[in-house]
Protein backbone atom coordinates (compact mmCIF):
# COMPACT_ATOMS: atom_id res chain seq x y z
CA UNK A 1 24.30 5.21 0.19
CA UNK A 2 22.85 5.73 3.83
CA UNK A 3 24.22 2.64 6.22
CA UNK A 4 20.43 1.25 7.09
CA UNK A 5 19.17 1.36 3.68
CA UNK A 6 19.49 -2.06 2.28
CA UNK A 7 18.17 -3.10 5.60
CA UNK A 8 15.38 -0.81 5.36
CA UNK A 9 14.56 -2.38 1.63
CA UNK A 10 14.18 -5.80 3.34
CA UNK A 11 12.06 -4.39 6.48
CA UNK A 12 9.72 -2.93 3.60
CA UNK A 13 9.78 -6.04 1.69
CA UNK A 14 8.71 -7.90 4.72
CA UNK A 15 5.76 -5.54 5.46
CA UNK A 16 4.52 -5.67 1.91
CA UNK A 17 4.06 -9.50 2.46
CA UNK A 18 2.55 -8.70 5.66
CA UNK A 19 0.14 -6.76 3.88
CA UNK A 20 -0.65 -9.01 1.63
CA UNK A 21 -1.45 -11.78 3.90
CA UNK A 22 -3.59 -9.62 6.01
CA UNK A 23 -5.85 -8.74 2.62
CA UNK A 24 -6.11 -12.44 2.02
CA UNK A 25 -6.98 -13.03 5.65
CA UNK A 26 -9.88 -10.13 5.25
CA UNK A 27 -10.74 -12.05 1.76
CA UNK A 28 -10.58 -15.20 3.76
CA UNK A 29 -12.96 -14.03 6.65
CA UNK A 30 -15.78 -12.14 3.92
CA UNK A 31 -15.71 -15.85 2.24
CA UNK A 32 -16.38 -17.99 5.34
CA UNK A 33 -18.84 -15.48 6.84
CA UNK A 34 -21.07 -15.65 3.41
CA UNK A 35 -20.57 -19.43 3.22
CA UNK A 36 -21.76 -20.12 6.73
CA UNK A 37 -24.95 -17.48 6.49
CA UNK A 38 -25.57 -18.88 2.91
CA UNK A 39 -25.33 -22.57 4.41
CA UNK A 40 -27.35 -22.22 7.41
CA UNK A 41 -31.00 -21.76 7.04
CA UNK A 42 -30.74 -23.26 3.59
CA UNK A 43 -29.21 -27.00 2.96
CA UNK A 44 -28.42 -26.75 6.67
CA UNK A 45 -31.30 -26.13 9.35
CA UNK A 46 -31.89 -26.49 13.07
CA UNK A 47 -30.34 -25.85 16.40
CA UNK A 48 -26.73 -27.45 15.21
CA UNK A 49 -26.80 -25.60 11.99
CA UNK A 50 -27.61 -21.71 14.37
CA UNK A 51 -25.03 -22.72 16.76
CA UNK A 52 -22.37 -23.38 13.68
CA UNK A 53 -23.17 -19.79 12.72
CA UNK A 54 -23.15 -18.06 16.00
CA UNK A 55 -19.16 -19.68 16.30
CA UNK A 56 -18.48 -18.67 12.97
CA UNK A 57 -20.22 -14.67 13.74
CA UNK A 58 -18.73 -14.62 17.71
CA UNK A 59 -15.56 -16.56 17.67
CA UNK A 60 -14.08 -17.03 13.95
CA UNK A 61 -14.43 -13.59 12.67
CA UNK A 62 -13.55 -11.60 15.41
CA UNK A 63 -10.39 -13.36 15.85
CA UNK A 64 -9.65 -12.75 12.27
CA UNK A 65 -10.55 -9.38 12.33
CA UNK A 66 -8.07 -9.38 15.37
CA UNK A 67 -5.25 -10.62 13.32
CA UNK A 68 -5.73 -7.83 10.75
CA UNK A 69 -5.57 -5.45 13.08
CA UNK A 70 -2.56 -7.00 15.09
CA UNK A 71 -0.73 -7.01 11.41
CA UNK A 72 -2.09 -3.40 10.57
CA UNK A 73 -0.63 -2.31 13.79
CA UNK A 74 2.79 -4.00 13.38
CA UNK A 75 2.84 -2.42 10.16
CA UNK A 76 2.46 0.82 11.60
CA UNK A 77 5.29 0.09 14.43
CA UNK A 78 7.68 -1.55 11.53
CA UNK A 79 6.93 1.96 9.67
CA UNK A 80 7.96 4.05 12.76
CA UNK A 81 10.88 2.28 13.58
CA UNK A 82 12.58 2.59 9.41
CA UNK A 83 11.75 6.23 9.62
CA UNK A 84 13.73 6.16 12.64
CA UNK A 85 16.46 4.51 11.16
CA UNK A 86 16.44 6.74 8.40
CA UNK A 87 16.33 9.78 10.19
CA UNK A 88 19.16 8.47 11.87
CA UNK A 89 20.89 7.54 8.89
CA UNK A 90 20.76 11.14 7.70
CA UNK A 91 21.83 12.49 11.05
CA UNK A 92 24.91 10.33 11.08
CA UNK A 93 25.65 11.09 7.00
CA UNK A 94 25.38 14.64 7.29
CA UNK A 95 27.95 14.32 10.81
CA UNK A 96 30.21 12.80 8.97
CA UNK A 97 30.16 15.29 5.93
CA UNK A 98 30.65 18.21 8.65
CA UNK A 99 33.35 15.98 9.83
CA UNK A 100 34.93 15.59 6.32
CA UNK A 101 34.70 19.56 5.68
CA UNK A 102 36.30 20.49 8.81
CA UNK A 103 39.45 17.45 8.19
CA UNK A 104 39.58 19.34 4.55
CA UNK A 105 39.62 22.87 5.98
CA UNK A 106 42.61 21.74 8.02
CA UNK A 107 44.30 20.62 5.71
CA UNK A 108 44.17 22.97 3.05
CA UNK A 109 45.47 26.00 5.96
């Protein structure tokens, strides 16, 4: 078994959950932008009610929707850096089997 790969398991295990949370977060941010647009301008009108919304449209959401895409990116490093550690992995594992082969060459002359 390569060195990295039960830490690579638990990297990908951690960036699943990541995942997850950032579709909830998405889920989160569709539900709060339909509640606000559904309350305002129905049970709840005037200048309080607009201003509510225009927080929820200009300050809420986008920093939501700048969370997501904080997480999507770390995703993407996390996934660069296990393929890294991977590739290293096999780089290292096949060294080692040269290594072995040339030890067994010797001694079998």
């Amino acid at each position: 078994m390569a060195v990295f790969q039960y830490v690579v398991n638990e990297v990908e295990d951690v960036v699943s959950t990541l995942v997850q949370q950032s579709n909830v977060c998405e889920e989160a941010s569709s539900n709060v932008r339909n509640q606000a647009e559904g309350l305002v301008g129905g049970v709840w009108t005037g200048a309080d009610a607009n201003a509510f919304l225009q927080e929820v449209l200009t300050r809420f959401l986008p920093e939501v929707a700048d969370l997501v895409a904080s997480i999507g990116g770390f995703q993407t490093n996390i996934a660069g850096a296990v393929q890294i550690f991977t590739q290293m992995d096999d780089e290292v594992i096949g060294k080692a089997n040269q290594l072995y082969e040339q030890f067994t060459q010797v001694y079998r002359n």
